[in-house]
N, C-alpha and C. Protein backbone atom coordinates (compact mmCIF):
# COMPACT_ATOMS: atom_id res chain seq x y z
N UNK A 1 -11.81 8.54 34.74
CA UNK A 1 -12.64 7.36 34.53
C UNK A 1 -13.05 7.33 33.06
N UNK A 2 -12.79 6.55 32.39
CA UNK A 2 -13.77 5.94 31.29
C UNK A 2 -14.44 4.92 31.14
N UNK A 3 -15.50 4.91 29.91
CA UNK A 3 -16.25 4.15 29.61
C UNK A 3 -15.30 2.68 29.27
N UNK A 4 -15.95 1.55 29.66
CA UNK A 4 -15.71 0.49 29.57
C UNK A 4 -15.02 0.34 28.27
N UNK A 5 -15.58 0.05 27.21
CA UNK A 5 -15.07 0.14 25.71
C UNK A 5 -14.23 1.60 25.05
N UNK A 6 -14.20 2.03 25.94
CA UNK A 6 -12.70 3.44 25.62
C UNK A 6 -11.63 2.87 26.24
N UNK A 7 -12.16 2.63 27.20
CA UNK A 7 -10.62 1.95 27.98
C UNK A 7 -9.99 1.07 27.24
N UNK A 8 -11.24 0.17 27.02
CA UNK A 8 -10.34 -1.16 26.31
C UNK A 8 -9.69 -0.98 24.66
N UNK A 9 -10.51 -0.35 24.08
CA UNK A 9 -10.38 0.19 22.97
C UNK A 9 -8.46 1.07 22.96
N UNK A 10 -8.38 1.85 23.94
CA UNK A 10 -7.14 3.04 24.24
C UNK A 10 -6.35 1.92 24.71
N UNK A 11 -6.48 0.75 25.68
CA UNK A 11 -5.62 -0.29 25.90
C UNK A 11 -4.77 -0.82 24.77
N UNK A 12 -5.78 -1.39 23.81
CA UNK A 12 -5.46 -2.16 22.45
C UNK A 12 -4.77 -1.22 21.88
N UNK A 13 -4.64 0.25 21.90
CA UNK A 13 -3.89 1.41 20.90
C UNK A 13 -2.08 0.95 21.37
N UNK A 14 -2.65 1.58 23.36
CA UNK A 14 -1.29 1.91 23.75
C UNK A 14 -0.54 0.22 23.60
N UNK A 15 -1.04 -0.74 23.58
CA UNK A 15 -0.38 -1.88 23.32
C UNK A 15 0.30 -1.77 21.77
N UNK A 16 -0.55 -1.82 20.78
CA UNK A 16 -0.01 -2.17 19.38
C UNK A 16 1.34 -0.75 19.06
N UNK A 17 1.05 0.50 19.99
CA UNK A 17 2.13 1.30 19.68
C UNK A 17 3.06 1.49 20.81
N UNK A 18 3.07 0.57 21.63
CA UNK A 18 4.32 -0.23 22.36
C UNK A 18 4.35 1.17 23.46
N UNK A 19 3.57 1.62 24.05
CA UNK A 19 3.42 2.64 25.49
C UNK A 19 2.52 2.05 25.79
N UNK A 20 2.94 2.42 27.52
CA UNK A 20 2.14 2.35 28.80
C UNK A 20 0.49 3.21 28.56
N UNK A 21 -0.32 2.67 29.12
CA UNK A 21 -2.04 3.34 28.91
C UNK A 21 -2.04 4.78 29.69
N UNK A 22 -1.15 4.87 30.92
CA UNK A 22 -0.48 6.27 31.16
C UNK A 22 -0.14 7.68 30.08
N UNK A 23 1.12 6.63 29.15
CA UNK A 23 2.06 7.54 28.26
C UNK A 23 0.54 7.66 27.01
N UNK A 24 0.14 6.84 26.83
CA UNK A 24 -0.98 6.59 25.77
C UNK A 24 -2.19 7.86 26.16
N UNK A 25 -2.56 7.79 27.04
CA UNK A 25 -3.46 8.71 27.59
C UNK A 25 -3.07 10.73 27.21
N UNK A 26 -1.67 10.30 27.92
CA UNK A 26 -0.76 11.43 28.04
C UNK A 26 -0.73 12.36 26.60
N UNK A 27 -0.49 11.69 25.78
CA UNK A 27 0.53 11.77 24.71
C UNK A 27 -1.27 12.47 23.58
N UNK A 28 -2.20 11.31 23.78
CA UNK A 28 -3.72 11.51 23.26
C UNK A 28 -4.06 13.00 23.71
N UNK A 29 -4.03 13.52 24.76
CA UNK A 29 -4.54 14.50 25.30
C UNK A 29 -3.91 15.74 24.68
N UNK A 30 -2.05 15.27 24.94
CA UNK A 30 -1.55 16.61 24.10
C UNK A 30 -2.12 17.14 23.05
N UNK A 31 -1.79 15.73 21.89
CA UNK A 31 -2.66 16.22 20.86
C UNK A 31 -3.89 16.41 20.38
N UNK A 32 -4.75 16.26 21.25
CA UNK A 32 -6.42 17.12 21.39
C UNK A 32 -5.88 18.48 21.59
N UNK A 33 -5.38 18.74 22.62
CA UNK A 33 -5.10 20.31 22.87
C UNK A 33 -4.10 21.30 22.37
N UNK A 34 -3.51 20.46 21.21
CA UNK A 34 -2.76 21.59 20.07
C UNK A 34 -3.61 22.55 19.42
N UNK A 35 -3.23 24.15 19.04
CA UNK A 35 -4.02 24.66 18.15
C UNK A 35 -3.99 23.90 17.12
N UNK A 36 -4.96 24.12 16.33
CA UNK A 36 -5.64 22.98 14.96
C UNK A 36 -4.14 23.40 13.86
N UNK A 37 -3.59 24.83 13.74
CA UNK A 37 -2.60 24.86 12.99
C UNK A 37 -1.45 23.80 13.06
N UNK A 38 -0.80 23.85 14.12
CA UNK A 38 -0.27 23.21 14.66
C UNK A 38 -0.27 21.49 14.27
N UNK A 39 -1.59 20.35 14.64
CA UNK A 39 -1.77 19.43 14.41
C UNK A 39 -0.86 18.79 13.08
N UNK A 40 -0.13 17.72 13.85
CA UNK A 40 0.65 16.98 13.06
C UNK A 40 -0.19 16.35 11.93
N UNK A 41 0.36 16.28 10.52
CA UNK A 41 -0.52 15.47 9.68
C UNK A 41 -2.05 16.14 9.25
N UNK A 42 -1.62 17.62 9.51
CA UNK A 42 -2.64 18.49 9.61
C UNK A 42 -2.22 19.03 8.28
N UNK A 43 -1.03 19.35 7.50
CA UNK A 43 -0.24 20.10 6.48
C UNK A 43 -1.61 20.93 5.62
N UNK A 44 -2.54 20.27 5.36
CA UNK A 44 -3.25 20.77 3.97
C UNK A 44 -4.47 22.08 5.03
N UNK A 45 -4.06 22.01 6.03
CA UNK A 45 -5.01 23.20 6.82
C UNK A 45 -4.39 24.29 6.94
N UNK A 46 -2.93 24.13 6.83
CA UNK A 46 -2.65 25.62 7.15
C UNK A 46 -2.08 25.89 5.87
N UNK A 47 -1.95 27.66 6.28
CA UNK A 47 -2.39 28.57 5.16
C UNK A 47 -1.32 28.25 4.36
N UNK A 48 -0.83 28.52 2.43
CA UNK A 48 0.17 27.99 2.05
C UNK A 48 0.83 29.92 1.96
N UNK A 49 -0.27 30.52 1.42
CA UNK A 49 0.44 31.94 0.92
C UNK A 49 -0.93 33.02 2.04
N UNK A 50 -0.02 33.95 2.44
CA UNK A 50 -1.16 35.23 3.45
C UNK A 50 -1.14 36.15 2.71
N UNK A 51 0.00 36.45 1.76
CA UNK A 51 -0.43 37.72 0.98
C UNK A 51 -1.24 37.92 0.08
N UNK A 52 -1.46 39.13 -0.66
CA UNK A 52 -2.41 39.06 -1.97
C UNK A 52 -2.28 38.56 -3.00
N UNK A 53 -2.92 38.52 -3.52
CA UNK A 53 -2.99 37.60 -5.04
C UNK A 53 -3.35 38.41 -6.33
N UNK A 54 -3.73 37.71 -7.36
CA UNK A 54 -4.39 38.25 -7.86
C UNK A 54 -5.99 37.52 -8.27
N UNK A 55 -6.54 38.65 -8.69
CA UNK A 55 -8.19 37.99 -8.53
C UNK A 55 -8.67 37.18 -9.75
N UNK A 56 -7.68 37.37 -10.89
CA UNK A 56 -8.26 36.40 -11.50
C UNK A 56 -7.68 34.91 -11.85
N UNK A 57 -7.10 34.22 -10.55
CA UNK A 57 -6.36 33.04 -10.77
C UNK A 57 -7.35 32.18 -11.45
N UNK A 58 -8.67 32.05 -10.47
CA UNK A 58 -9.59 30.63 -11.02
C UNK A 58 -9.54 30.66 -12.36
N UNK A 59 -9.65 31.93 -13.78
CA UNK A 59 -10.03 31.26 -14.94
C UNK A 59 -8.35 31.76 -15.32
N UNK A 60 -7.05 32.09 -14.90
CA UNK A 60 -6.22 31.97 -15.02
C UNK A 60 -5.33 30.94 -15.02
N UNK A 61 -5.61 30.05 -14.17
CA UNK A 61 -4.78 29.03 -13.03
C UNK A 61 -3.32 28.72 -13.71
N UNK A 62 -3.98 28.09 -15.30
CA UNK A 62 -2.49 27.64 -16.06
C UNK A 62 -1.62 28.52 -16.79
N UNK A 63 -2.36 29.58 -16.58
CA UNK A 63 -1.15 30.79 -16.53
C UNK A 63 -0.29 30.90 -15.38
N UNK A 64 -1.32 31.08 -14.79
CA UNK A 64 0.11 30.74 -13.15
C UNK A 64 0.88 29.79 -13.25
N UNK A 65 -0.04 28.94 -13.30
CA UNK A 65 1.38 27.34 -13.01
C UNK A 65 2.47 27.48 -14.14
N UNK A 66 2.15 27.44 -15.23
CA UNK A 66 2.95 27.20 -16.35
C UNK A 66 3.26 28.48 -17.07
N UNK A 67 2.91 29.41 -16.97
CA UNK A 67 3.31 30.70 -17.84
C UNK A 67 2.33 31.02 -19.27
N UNK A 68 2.39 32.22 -19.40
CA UNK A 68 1.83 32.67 -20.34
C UNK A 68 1.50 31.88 -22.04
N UNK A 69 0.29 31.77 -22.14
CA UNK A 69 -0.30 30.43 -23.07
C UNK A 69 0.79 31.17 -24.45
N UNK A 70 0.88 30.29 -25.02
CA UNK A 70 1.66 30.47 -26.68
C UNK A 70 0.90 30.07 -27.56
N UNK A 71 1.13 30.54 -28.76
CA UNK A 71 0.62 30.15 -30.02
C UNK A 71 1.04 28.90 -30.52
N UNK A 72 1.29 27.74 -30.26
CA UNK A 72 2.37 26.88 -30.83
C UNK A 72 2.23 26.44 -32.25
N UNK A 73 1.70 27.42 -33.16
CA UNK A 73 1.14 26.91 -34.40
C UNK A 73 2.39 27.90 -35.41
């Protein structure tokens, strides 16, 4: 059972993305109950690197990205 305005609200979804309020329901639920890693369109949550690092990236950073600063003079 739902609330009056969920229903209708989840109606108007499963209409504009062309499924049944069944498949609509269905499909909503899966993805509530994915682990959060997992979650499609999720990309910027999971981890990029697990190993160690080193500790002084923050006042490093553009040494990392780009390599060791030069004299260009």
């Amino acid at each position: 059972m739902l609330p009056r305005e969920l229903r209708s609200r989840a109606a108007r979804r499963a209409r504009e993305t062309g499924v049944s309020m069944g498949q609509f329901v269905r499909q909503s639920i899966e993805r509530a109950l994915q682990p959060a890693s997992v979650k499609k369109g999720r990309f910027l949550d999971l981890p990029v690197y697990e190993g160690p690092g080193p500790s002084d990236v923050s006042s490093r950073v553009d040494d990392y990205l780009y390599g060791e600063r030069r004299d260009l003079r």
